[in-house]
Protein backbone atom coordinates (compact mmCIF):
# COMPACT_ATOMS: atom_id res chain seq x y z
CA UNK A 1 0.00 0.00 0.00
CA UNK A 2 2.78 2.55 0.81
CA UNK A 3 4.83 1.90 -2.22
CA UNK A 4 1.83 2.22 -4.71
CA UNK A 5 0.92 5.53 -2.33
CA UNK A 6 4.10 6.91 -3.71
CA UNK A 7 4.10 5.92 -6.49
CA UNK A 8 1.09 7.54 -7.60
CA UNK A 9 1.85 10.56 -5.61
CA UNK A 10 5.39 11.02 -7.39
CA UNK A 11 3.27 10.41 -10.55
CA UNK A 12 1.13 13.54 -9.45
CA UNK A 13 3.65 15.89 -8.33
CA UNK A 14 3.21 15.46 -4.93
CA UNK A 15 5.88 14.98 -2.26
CA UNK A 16 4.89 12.56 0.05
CA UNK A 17 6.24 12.45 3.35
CA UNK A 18 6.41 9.49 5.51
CA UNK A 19 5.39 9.34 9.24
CA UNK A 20 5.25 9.24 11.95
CA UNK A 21 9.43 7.89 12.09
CA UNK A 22 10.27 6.04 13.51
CA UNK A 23 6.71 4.09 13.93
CA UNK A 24 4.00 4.99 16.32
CA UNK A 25 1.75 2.17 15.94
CA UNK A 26 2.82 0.70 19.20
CA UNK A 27 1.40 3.08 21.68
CA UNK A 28 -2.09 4.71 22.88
CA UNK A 29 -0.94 7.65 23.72
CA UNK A 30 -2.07 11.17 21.57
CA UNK A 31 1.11 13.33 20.96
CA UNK A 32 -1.18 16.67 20.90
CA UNK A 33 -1.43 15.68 24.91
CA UNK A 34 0.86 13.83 26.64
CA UNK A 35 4.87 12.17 24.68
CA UNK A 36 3.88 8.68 23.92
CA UNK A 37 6.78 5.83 25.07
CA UNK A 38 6.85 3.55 21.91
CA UNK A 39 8.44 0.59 24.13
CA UNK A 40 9.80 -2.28 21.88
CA UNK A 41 12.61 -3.46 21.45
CA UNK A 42 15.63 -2.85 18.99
CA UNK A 43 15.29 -5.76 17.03
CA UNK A 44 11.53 -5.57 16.24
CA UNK A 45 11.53 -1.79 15.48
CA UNK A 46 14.20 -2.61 12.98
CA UNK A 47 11.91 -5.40 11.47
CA UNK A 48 8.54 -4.51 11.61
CA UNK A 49 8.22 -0.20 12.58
CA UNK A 50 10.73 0.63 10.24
CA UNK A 51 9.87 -1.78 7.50
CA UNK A 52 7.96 0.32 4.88
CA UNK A 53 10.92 3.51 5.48
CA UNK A 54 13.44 0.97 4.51
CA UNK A 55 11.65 -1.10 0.96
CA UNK A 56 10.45 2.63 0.18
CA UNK A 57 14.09 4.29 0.59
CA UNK A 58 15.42 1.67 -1.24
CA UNK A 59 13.01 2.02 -4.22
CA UNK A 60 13.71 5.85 -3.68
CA UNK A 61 10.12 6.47 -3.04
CA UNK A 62 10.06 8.36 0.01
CA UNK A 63 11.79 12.54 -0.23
CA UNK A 64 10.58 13.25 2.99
CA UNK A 65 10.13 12.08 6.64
CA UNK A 66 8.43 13.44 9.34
CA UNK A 67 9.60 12.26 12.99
CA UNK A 68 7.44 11.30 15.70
CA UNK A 69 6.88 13.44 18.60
CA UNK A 70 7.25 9.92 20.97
CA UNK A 71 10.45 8.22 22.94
CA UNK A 72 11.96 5.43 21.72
CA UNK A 73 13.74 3.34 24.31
CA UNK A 74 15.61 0.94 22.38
CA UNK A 75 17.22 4.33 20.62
CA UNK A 76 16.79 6.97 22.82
CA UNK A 77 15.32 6.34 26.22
CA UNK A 78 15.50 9.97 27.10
CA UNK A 79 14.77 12.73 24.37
CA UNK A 80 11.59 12.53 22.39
CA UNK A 81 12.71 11.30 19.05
CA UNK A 82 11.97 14.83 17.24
CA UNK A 83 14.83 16.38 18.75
CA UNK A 84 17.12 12.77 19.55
CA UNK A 85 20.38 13.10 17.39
CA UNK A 86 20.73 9.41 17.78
CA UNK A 87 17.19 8.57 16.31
CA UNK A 88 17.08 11.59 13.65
CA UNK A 89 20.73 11.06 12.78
CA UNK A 90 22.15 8.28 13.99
CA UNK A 91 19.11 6.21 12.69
CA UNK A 92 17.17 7.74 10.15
CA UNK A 93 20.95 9.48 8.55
CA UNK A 94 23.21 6.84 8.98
CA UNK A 95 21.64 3.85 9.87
CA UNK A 96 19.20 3.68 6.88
CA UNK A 97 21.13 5.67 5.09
CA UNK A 98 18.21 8.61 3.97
CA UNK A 99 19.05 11.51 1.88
CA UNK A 100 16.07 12.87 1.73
CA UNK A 101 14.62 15.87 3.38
CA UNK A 102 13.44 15.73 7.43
CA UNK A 103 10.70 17.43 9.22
CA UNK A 104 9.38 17.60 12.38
CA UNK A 105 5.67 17.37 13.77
CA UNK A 106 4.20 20.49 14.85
CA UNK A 107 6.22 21.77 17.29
CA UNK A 108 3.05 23.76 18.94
CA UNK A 109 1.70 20.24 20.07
CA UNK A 110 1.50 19.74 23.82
CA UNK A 111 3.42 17.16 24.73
CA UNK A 112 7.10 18.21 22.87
CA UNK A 113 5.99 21.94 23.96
CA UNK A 114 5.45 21.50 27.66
CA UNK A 115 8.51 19.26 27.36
CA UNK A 116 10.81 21.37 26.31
CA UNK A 117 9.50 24.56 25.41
CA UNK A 118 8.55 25.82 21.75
CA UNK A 119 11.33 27.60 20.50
CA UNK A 120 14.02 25.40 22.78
CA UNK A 121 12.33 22.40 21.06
CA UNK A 122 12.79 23.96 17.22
CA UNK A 123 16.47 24.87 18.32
CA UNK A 124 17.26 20.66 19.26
CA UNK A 125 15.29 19.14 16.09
CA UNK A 126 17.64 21.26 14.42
CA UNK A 127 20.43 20.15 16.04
CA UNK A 128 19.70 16.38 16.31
CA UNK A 129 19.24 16.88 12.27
CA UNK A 130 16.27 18.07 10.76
CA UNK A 131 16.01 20.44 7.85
CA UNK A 132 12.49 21.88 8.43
CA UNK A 133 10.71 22.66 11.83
CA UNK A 134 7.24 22.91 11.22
CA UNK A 135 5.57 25.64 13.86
CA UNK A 136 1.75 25.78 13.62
CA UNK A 137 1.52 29.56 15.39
CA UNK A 138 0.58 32.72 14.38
CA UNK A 139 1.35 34.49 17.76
CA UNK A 140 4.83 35.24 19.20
CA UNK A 141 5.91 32.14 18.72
CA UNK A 142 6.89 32.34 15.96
CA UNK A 143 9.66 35.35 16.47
CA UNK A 144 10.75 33.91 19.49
CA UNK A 145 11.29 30.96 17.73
CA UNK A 146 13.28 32.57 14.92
CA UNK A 147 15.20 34.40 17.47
CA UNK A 148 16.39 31.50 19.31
CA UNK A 149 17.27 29.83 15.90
CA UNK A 150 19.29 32.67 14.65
CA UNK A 151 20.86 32.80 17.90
CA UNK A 152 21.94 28.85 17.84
CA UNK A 153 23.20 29.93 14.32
CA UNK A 154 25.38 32.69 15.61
CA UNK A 155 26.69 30.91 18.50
CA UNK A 156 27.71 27.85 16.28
CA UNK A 157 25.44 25.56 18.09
CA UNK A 158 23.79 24.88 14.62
CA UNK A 159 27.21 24.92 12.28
CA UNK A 160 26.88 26.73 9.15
CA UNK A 161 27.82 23.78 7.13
CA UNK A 162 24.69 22.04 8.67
CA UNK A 163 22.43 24.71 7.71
CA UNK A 164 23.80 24.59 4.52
CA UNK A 165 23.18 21.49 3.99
CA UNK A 166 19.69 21.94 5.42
CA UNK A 167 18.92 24.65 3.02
CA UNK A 168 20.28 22.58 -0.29
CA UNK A 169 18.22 19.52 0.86
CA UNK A 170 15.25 21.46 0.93
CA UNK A 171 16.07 23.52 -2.26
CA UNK A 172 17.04 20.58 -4.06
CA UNK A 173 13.23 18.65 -3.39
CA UNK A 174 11.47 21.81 -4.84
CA UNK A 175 14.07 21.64 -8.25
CA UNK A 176 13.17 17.89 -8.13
CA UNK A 177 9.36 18.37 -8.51
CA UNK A 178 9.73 21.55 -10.77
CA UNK A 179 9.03 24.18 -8.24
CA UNK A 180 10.89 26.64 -9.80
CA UNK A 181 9.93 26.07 -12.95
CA UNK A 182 6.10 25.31 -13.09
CA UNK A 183 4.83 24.56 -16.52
CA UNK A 184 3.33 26.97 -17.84
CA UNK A 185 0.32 24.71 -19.28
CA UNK A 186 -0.55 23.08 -15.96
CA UNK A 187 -2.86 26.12 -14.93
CA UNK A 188 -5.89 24.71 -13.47
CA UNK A 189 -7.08 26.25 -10.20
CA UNK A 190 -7.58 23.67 -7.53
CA UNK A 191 -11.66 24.16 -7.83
CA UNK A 192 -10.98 23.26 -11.10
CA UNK A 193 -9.07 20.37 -10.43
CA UNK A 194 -11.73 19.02 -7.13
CA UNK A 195 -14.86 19.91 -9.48
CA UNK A 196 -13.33 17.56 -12.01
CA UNK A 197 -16.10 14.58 -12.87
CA UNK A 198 -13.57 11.88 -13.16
CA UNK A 199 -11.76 13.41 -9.28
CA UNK A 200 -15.83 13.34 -8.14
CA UNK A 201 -16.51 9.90 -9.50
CA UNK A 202 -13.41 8.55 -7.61
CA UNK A 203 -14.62 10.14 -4.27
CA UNK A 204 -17.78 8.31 -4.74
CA UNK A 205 -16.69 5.07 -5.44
CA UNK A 206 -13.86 5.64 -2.86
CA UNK A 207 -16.30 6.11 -0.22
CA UNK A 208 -18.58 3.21 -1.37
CA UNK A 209 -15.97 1.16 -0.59
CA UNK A 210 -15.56 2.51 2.60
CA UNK A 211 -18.72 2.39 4.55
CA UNK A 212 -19.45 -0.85 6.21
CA UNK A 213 -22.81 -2.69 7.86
CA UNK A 214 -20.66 -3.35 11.03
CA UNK A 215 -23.70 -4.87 12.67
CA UNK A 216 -27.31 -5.33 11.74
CA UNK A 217 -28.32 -8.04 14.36
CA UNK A 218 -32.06 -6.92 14.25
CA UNK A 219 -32.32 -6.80 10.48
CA UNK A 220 -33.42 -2.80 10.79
CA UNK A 221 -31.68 -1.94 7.27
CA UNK A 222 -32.94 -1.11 5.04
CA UNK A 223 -34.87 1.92 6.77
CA UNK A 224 -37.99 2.42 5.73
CA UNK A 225 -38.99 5.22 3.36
CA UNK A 226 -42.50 6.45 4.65
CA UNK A 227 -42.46 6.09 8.56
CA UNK A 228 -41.17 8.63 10.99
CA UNK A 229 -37.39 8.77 11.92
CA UNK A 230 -35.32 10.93 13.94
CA UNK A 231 -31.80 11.76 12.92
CA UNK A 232 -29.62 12.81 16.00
CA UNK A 233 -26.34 14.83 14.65
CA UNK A 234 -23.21 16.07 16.24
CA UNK A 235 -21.46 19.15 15.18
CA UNK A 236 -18.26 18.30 13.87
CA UNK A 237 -15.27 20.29 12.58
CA UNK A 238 -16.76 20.65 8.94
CA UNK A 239 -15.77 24.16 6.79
CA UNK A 240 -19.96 24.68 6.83
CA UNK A 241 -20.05 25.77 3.22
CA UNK A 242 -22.50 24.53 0.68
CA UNK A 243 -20.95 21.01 0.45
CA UNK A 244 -19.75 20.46 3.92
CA UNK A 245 -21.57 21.52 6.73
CA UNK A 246 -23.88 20.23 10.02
CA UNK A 247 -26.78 18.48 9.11
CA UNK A 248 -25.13 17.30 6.18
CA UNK A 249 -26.36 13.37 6.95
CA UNK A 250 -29.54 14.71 7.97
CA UNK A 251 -30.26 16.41 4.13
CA UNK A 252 -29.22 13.42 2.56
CA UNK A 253 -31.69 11.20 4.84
CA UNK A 254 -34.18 13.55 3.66
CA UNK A 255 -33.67 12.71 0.19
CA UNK A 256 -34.94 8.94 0.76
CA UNK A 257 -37.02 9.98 3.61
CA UNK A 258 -39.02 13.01 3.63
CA UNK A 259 -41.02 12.04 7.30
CA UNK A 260 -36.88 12.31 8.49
CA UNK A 261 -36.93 15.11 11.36
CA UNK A 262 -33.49 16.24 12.90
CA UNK A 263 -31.71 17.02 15.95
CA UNK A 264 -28.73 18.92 16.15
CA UNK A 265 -26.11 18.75 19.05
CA UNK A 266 -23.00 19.85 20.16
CA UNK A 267 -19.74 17.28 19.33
CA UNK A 268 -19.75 16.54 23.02
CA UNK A 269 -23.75 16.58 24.56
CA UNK A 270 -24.00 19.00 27.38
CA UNK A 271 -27.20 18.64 30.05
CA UNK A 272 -28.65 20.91 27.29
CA UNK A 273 -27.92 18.36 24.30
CA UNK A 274 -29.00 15.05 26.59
CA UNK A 275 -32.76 16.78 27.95
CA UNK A 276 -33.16 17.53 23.95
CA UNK A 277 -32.53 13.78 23.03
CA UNK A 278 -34.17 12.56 26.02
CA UNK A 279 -37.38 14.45 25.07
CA UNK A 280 -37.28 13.82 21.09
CA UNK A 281 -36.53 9.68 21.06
CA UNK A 282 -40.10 9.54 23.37
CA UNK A 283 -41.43 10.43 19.47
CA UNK A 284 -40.19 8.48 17.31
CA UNK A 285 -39.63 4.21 17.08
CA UNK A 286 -36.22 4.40 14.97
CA UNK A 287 -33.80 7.09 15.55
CA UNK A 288 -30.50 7.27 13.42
CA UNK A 289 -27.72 8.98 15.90
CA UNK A 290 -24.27 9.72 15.10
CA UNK A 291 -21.29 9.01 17.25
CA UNK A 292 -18.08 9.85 16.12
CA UNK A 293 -14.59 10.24 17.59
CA UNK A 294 -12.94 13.33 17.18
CA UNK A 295 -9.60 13.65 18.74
CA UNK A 296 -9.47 15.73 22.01
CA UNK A 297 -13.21 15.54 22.28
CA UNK A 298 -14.89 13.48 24.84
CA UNK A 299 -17.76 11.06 23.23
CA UNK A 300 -20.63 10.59 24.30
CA UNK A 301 -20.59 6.61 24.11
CA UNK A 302 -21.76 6.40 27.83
CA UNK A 303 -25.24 8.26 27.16
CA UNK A 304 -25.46 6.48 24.10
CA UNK A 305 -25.05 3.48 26.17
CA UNK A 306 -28.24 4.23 28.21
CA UNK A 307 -30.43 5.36 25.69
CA UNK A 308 -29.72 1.32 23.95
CA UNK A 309 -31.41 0.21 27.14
CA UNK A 310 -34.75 1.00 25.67
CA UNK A 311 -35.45 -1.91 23.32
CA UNK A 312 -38.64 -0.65 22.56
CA UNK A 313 -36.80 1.90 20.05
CA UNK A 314 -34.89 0.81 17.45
CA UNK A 315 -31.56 2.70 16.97
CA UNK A 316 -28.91 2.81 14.46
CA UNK A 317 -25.88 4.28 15.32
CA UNK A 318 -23.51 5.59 12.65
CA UNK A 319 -19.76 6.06 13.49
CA UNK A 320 -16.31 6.63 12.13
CA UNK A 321 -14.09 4.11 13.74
CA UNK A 322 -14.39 0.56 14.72
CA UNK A 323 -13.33 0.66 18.06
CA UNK A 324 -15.48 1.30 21.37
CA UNK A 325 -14.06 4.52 21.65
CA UNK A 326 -16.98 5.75 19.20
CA UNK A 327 -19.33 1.91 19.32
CA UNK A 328 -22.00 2.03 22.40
CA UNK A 329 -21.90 -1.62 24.01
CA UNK A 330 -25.50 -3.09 22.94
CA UNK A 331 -25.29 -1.48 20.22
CA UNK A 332 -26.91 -3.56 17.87
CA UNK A 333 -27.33 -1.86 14.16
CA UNK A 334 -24.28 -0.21 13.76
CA UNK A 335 -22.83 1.79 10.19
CA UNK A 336 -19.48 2.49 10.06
CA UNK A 337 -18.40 5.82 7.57
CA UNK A 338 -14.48 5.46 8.48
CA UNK A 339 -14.84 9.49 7.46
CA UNK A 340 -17.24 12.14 7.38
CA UNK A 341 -16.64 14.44 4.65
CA UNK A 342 -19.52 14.83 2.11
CA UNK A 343 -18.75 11.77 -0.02
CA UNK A 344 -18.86 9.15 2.95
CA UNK A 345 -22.32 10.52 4.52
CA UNK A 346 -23.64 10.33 1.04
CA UNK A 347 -22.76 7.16 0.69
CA UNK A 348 -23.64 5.96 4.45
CA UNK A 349 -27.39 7.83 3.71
CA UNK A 350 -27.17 5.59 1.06
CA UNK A 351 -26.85 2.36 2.70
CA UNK A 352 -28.81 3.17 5.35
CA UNK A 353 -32.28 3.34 2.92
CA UNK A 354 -30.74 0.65 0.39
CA UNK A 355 -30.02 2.45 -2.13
CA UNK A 356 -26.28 1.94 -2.48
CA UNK A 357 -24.63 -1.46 -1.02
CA UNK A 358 -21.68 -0.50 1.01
CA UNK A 359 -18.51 -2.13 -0.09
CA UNK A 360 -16.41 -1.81 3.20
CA UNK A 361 -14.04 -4.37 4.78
CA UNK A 362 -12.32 -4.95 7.71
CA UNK A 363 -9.48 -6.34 7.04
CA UNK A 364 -7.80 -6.84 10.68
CA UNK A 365 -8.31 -10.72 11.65
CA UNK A 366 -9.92 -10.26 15.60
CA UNK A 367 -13.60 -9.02 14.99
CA UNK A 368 -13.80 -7.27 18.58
CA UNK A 369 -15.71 -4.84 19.26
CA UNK A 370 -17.67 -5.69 15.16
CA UNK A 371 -18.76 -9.26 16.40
């Protein structure tokens, strides 16, 4: 999958960067929070974490890397790996032997910046070797940062050879991919390029093969078409413009449904959000309620939880991962979008009245929690 990624990337002008280096798979932690401890040993992060760097640096797939924001034991047991000279360096540089260009992680996110402060941080990712520090701020950040830079620059705590170096890795990847040199006949505008009907017609069939019956124990799917049925929506981060925006599985209910009422709620139900549900399911004998995982937003899988009690109601519950971070136990007809941008509601509206048949797969072996 990661070769053919980059492949077709390259083929589109894109530079793809792998992350998060050197593997994060191995840990629960969030990085935005809290510096996750990736704790396996030497031998199987060689073999299995670093894997897919290694078949796509040989193939010379792969101009970029990002580095996790995580320690590393069995390299580092004491800097996070973003600003570890023996994991950006002595691994990534001369261990595996990659030319390409390195980045960092936001150095804004919480666990790297209460660890070692923002600019201090952007100062040692330099240092422990990479070429671009990305800093997601548009405060004073971002001059104290280049301050503290110029400084280690001055003082010869980031050589000038290095920084040359830096500078002609980056410079070179933009000559590479024509940068400086765009063609002159590639001028569509990127609403030209999104609006285009082959680009819409993949994003359709994309997300029909995305969307997934996880569970349909009491044969409620299809939904019926005439009877009265209450969609229960969260707020998400959408742009809310005329093709994204709340109520967006709601409208497209409508369209097989027109007896569909709606509910809107905050991401994360206040007392508010759960006396509004509480009063609307007493109407209604199949309610359609979303519950999706948003990262640094508390669910509301718990309530959910409760509501499933009542098995005089029969509730669908649509979702965007497979895990019971966002899956109510008892749940019992569950839809799973794996995204919710416009194409993937479309599609899960779809399946839910029968009109398109989802395509999904899950391809990991243990079934838990889509028994």
């Amino acid at each position: 999958y990661a070769e053919m990624s980059c492949r077709g990337f390259r083929d589109g002008g894109l530079v793809a960067t792998g992350k998060h280096f050197p593997g994060r798979g191995a840990s629960a932690g969030d990085a935005h929070f809290e510096i996750p401890v990736v704790n396996v040993d030497k031998d199987t992060l060689l073999h299995r974490e670093l894997l897919p760097y290694q078949v796509l640096f040989e193939k010379g797939l792969l101009p970029a890397v990002m580095v996790a924001h995580s320690v590393f034991p069995a390299i580092d047991g004491d800097d996070v790996a973003t600003v570890s000279k023996k994991v950006v360096t002595g691994l990534l540089r001369e261990k595996l032997q990659f030319d390409g260009v390195i980045c960092t992680d936001s150095m804004t996110m919480g666990g790297i910046a209460l660890r070692y402060g923002v600019s201090g941080a952007c100062v040692r990712a330099l240092e422990a070797g990479a070429d671009l520090v990305l800093l997601k701020a548009e405060n004073g950040l971002v001059g104290e940062t280049f301050h503290a830079v110029k400084h280690a620059a001055e003082t010869g705590e980031i050589g000038e050879k290095d920084l040359d170096e830096k500078v002609g890795r980056v410079l070179s990847l933009k000559y590479e991919y024509g940068m400086f040199y765009p063609d002159p006949e590639n001028t569509e505008s990127p609403e030209t390029v999104i609006r285009n009907r082959g680009i819409v017609e993949l994003s359709r069939l994309t997300a029909k093969k995305s969307v997934l019956v996880a569970r349909d124990r009491k044969k409620l799917l299809p939904l019926t078409r005439s009877g009265k049925i209450l969609v229960i929506e969260q707020i998400g981060k959408t742009p809310n413009d005329l093709f994204w925006h709340p109520a967006l599985l709601y409208e497209n209910c409508a369209r097989y449904n027109g007896n569909a009422d709606y509910l809107e709620t905050t991401f994360t139900y206040d007392p508010e959000d759960r006396q509004n549900i509480l009063d609307a399911v007493k109407d209604y004998d199949t309610i359609v309620i979303t519950s999706y995982y948003l990262r640094g937003r508390r669910s509301n899988v718990e309530f959910i939880s409760r509501l499933l009690q009542d098995k005089t109601k029969n509730y669908v519950v649509v979702t965007n991962t497979p895990y019971r971070i966002s899956i109510p136990d008892g749940a019992d007809t569950v839809v799973l979008t794996f995204a919710t941008s416009p194409r993937n509601i479309e599609s899960t509206a779809g399946t839910l009245f029968g009109e398109i048949r989802p395509e999904g797969e899950w391809p990991l072996q243990y079934r838990l929690p889509l028994e």
